[in-house]
PDB file of N, CA and C in Angstrom:
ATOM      1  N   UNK A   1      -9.842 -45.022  18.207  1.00  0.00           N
ATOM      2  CA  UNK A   1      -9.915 -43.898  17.309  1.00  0.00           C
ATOM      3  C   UNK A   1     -10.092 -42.573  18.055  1.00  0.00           C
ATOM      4  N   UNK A   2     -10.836 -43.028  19.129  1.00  0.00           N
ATOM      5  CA  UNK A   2     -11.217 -41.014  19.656  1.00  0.00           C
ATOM      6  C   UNK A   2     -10.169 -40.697  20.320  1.00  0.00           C
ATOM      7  N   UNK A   3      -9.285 -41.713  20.988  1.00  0.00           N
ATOM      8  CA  UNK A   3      -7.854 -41.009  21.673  1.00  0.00           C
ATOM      9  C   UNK A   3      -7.225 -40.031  20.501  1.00  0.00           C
ATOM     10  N   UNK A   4      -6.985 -41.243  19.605  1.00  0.00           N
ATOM     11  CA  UNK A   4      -5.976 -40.094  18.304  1.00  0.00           C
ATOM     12  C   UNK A   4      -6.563 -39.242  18.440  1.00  0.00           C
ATOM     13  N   UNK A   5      -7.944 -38.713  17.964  1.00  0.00           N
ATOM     14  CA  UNK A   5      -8.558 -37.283  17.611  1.00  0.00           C
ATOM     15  C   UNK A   5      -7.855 -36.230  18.802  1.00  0.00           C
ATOM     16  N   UNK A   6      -8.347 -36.704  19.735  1.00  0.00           N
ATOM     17  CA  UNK A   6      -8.203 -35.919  20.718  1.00  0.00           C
ATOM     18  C   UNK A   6      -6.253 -35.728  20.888  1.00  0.00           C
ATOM     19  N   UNK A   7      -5.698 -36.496  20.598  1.00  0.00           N
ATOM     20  CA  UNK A   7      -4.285 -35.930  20.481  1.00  0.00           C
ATOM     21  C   UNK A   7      -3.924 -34.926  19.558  1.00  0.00           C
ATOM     22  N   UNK A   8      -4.385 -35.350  18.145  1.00  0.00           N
ATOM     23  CA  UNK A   8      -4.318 -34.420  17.113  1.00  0.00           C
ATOM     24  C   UNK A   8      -4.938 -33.166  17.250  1.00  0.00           C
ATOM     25  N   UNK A   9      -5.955 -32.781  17.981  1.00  0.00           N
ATOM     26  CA  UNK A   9      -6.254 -31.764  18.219  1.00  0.00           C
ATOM     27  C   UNK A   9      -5.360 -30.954  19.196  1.00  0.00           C
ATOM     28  N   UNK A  10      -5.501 -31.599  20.522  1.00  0.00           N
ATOM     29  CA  UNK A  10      -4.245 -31.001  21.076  1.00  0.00           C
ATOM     30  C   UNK A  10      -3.448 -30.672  20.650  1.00  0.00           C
ATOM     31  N   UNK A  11      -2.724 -31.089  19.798  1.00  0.00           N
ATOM     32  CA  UNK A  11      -1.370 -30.459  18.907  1.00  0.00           C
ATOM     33  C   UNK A  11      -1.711 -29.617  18.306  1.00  0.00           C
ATOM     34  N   UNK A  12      -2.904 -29.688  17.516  1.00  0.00           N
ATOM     35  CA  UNK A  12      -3.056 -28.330  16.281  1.00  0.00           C
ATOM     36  C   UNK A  12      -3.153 -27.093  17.431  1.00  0.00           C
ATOM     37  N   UNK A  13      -3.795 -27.329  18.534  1.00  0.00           N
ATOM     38  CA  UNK A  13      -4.163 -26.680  19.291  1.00  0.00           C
ATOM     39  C   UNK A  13      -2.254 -25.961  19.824  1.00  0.00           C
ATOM     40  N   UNK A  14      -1.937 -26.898  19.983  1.00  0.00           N
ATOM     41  CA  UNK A  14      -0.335 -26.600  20.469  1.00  0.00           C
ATOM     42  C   UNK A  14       0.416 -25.530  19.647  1.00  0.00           C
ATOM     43  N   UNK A  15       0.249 -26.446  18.259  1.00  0.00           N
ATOM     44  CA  UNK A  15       1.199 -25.178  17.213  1.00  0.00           C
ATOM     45  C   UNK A  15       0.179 -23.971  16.778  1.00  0.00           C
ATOM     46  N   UNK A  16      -0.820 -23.813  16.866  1.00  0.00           N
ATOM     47  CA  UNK A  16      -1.726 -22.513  17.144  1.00  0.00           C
ATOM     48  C   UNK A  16      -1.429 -21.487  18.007  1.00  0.00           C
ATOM     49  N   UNK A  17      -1.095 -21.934  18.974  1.00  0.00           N
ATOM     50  CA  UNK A  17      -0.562 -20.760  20.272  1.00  0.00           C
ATOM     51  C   UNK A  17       0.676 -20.431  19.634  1.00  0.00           C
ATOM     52  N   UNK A  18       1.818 -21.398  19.286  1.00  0.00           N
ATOM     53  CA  UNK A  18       2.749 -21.141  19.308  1.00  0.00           C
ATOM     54  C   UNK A  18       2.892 -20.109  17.698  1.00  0.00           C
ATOM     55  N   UNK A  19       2.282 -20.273  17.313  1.00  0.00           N
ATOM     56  CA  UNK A  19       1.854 -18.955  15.414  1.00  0.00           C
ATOM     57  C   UNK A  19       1.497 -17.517  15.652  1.00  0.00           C
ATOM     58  N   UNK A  20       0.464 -17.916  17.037  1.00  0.00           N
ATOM     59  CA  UNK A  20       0.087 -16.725  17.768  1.00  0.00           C
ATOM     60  C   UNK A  20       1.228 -16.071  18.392  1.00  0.00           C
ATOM     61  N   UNK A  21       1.992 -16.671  19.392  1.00  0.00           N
ATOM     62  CA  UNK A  21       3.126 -16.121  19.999  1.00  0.00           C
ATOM     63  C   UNK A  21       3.866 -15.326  19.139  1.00  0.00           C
ATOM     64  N   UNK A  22       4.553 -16.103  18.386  1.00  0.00           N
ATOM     65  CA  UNK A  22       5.686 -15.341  17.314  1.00  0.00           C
ATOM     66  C   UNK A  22       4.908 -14.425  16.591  1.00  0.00           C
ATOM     67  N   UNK A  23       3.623 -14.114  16.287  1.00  0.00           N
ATOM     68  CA  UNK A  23       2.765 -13.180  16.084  1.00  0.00           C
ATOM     69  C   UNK A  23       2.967 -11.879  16.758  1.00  0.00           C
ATOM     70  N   UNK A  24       3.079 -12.174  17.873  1.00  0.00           N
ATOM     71  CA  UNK A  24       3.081 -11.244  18.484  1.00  0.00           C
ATOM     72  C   UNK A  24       4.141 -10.613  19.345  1.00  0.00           C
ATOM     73  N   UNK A  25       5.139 -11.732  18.804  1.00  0.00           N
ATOM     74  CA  UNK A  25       6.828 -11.083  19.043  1.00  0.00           C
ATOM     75  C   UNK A  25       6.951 -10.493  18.496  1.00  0.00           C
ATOM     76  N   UNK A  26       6.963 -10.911  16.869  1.00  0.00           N
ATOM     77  CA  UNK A  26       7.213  -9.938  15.984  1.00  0.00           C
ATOM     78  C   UNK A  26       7.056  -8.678  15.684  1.00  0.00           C
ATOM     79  N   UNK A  27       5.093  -8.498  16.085  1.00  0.00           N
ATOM     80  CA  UNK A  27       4.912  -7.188  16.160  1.00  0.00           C
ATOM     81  C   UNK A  27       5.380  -6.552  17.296  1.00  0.00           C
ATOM     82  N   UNK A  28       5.653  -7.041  18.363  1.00  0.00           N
ATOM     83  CA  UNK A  28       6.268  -5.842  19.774  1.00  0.00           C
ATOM     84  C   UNK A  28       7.577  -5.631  19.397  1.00  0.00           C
ATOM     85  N   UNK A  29       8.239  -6.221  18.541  1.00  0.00           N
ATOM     86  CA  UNK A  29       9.977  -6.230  18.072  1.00  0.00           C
ATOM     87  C   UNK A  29       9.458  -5.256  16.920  1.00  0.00           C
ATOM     88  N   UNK A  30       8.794  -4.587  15.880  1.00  0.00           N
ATOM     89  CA  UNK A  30       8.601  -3.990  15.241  1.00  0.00           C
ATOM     90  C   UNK A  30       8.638  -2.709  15.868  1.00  0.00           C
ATOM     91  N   UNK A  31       7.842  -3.035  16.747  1.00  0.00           N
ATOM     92  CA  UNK A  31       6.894  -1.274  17.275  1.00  0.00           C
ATOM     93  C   UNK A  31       8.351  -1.195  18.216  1.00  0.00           C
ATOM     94  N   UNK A  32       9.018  -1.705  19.193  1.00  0.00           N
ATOM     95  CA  UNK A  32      10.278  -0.989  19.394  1.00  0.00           C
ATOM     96  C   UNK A  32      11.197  -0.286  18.349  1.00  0.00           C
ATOM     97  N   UNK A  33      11.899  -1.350  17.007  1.00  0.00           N
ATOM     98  CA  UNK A  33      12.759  -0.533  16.354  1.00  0.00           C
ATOM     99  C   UNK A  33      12.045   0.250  16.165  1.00  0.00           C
ATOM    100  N   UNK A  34      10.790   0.844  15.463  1.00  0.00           N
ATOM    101  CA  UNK A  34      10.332   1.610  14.612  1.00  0.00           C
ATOM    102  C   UNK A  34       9.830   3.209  15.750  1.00  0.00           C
ATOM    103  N   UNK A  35       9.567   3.054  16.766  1.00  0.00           N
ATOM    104  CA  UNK A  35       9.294   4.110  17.766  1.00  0.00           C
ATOM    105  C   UNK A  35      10.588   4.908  17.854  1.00  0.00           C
ATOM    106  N   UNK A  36      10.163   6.194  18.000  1.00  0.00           N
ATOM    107  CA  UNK A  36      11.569   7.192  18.194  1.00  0.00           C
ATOM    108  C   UNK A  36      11.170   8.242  19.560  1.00  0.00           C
ATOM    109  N   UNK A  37      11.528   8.460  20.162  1.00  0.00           N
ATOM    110  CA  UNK A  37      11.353   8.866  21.438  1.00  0.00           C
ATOM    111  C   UNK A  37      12.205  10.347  21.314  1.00  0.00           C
ATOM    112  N   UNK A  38      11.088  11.370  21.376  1.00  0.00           N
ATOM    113  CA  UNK A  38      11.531  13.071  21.072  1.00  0.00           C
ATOM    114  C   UNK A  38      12.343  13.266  22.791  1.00  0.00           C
ATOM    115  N   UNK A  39      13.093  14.153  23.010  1.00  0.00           N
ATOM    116  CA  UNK A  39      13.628  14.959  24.433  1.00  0.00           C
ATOM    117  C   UNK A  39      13.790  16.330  24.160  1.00  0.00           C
ATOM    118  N   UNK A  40      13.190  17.109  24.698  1.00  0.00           N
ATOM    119  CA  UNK A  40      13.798  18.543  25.416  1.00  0.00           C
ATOM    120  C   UNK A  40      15.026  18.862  25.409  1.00  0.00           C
ATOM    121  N   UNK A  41      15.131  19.484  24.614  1.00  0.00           N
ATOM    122  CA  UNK A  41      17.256  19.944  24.570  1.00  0.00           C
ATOM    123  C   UNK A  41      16.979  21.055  25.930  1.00  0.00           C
ATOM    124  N   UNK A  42      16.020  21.597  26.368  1.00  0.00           N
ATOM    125  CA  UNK A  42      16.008  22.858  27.099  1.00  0.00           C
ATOM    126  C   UNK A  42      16.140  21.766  28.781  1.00  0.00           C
ATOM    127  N   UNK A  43      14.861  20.842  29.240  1.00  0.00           N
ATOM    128  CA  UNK A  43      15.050  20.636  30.296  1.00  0.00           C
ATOM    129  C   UNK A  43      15.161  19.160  30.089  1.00  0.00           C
ATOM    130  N   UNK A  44      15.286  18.714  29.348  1.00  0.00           N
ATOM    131  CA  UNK A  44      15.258  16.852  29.213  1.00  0.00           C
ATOM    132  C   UNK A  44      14.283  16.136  29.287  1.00  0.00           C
ATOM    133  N   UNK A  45      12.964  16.574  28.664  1.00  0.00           N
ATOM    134  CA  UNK A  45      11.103  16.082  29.294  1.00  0.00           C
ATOM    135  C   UNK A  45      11.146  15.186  28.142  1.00  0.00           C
ATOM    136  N   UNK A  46      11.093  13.569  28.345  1.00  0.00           N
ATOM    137  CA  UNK A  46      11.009  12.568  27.635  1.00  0.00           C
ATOM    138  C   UNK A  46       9.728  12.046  27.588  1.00  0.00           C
ATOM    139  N   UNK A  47       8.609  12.641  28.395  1.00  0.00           N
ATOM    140  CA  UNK A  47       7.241  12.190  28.769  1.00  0.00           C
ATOM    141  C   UNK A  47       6.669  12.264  27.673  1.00  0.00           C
ATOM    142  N   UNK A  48       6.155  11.359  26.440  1.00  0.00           N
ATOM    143  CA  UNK A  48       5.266  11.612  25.329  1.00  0.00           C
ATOM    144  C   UNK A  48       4.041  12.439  25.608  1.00  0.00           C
ATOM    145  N   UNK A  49       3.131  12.159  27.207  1.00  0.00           N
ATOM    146  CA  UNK A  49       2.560  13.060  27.085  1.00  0.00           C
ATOM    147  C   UNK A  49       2.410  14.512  27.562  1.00  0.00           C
ATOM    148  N   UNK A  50       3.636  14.994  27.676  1.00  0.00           N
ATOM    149  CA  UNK A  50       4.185  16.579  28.056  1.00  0.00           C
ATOM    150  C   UNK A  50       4.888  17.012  26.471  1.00  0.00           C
ATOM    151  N   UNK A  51       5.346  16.290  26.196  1.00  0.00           N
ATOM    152  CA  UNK A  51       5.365  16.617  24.015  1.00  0.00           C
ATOM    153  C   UNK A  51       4.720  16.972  23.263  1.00  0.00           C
ATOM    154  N   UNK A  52       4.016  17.722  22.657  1.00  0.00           N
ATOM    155  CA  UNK A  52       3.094  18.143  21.953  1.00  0.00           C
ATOM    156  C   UNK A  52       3.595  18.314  20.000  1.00  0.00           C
ATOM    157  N   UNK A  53       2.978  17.783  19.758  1.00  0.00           N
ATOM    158  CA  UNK A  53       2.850  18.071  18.454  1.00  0.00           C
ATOM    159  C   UNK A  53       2.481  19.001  17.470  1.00  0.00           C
ATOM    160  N   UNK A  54       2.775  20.095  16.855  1.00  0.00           N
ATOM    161  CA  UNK A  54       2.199  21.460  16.618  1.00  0.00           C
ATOM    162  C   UNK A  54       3.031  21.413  15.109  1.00  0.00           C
ATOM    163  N   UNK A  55       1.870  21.967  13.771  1.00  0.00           N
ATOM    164  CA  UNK A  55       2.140  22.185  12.786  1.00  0.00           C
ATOM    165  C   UNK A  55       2.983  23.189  12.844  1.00  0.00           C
ATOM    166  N   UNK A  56       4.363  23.396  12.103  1.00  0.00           N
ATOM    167  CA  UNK A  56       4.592  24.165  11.849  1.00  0.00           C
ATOM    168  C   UNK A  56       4.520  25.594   9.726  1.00  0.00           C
ATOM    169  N   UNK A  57       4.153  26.274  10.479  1.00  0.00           N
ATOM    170  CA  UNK A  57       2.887  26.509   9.143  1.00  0.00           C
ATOM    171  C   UNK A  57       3.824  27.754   8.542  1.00  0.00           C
ATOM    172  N   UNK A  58       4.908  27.664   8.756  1.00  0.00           N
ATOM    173  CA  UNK A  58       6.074  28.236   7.578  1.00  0.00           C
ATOM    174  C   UNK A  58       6.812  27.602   6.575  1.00  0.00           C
ATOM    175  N   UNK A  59       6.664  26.519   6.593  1.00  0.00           N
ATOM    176  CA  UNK A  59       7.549  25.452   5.854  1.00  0.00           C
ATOM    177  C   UNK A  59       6.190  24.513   5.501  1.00  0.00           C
ATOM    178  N   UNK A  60       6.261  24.413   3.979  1.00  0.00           N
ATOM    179  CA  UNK A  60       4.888  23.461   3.096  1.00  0.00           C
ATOM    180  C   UNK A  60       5.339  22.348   2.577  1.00  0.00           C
ATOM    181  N   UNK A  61       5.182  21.526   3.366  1.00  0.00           N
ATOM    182  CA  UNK A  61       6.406  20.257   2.651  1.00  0.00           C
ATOM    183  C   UNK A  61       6.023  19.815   1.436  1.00  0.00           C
ATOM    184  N   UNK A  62       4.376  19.695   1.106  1.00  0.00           N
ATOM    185  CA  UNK A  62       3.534  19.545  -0.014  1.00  0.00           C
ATOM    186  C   UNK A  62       2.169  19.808  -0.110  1.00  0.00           C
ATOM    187  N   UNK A  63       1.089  19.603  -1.446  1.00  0.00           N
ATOM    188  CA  UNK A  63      -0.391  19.745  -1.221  1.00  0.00           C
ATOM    189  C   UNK A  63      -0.710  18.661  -1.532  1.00  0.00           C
ATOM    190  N   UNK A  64      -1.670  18.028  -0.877  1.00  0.00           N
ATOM    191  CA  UNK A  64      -2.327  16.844  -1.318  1.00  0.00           C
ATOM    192  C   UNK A  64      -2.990  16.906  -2.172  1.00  0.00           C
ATOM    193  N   UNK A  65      -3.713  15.444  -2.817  1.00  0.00           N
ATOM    194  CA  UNK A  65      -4.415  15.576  -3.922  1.00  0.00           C
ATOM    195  C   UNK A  65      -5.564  16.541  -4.050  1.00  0.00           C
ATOM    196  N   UNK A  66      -5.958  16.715  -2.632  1.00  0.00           N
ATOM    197  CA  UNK A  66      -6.759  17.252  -2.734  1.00  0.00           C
ATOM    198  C   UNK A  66      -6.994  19.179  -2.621  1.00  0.00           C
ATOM    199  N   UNK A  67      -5.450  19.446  -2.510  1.00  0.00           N
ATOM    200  CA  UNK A  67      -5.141  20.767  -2.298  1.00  0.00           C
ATOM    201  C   UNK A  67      -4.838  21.414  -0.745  1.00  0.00           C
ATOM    202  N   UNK A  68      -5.264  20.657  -0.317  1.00  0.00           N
ATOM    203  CA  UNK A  68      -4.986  21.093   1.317  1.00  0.00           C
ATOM    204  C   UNK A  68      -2.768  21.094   1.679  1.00  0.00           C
ATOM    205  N   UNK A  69      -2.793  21.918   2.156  1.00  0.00           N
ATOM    206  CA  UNK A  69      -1.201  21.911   2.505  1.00  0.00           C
ATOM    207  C   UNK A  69      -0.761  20.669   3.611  1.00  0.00           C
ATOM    208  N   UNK A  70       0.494  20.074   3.731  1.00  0.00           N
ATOM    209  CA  UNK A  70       0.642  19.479   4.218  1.00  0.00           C
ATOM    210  C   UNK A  70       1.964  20.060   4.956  1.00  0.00           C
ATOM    211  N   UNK A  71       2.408  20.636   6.517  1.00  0.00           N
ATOM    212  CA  UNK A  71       3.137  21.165   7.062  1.00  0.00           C
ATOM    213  C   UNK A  71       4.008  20.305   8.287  1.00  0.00           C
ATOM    214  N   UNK A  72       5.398  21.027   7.970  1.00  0.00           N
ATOM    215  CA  UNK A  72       6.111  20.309   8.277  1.00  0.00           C
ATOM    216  C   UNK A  72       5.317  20.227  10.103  1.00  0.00           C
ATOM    217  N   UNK A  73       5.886  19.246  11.180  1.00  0.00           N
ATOM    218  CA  UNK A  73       5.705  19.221  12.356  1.00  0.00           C
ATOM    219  C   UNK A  73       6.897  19.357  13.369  1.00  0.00           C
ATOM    220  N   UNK A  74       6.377  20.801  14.123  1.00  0.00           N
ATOM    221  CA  UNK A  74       7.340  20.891  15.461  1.00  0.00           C
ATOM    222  C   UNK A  74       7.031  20.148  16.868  1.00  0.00           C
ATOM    223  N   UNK A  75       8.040  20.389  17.676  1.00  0.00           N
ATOM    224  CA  UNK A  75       7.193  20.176  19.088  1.00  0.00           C
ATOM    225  C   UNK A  75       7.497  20.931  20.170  1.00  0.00           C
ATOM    226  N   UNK A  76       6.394  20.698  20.750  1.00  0.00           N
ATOM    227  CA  UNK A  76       6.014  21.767  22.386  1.00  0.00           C
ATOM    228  C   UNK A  76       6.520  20.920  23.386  1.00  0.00           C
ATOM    229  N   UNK A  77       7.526  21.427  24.366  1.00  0.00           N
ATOM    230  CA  UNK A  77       7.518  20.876  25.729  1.00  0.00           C
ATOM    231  C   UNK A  77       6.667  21.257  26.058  1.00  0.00           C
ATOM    232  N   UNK A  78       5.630  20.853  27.367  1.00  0.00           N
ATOM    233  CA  UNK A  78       4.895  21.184  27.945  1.00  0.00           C
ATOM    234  C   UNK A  78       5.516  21.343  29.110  1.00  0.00           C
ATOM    235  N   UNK A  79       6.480  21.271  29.583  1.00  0.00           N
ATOM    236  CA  UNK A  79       7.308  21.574  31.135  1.00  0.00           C
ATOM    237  C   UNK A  79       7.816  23.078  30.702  1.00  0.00           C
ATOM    238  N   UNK A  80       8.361  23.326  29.664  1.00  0.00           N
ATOM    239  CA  UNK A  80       9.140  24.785  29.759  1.00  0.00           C
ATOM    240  C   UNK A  80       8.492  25.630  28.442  1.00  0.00           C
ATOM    241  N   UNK A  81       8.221  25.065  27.670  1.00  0.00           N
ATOM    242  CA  UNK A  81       7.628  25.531  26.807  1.00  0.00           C
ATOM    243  C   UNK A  81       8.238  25.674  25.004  1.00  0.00           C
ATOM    244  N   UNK A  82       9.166  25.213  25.477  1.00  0.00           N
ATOM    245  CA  UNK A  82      10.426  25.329  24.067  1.00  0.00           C
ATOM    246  C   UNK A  82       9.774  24.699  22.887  1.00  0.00           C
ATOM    247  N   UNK A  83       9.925  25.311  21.859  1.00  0.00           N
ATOM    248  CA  UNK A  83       9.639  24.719  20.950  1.00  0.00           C
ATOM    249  C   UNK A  83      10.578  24.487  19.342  1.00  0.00           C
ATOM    250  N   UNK A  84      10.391  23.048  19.066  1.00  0.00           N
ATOM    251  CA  UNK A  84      11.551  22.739  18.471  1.00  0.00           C
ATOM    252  C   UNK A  84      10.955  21.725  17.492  1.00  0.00           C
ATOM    253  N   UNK A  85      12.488  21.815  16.657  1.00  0.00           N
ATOM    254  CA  UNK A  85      12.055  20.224  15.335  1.00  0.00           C
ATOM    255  C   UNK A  85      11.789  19.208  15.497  1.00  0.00           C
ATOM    256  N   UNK A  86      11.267  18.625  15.149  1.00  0.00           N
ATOM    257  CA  UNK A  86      10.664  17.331  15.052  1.00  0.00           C
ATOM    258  C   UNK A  86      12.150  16.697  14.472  1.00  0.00           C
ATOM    259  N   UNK A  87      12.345  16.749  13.267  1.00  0.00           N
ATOM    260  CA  UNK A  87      14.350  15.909  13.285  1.00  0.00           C
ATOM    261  C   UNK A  87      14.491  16.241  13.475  1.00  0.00           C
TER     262      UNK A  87
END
């Protein structure tokens, strides 16, 4: 009897990793399609962290429930300084 146990566990143990794995294919296959990667039309700076993110506070895309504005977003090269749309 204790051999079986100990096989059956091994296995649950087996297809456990393998639930985990595809777990975690899935999500790294997510976060690729879904990532979009901004560039510099001025010098070509693909570095996320030389990109900056900056409200742009002429354009109100909406107010939240709570009244606060919600503004569209540009971005900053940090190599040249250009600043541009986000689409």
């Amino acid at each position: 009897m204790r051999i079986e146990r100990k096989f059956i566990v091994k296995r649950k143990f087996k297809f456990a990793k393998t639930i985990i794995r595809s777990k975690i294919n899935r999500k790294n296959s997510k976060m690729t399609e879904t990532t979009k990667r901004f560039k510099c039309t001025n010098c070509g700076e693909e570095n996320p962290r030389r990109l900056h993110e900056e409200a742009d506070k002429t354009h109100v895309l909406y107010y939240s429930m709570q009244g606060a504005p919600v503004y569209k977003k540009k971005i900053k090269c940090g190599n040249c300084g250009l600043v541009f749309d986000k689409a």
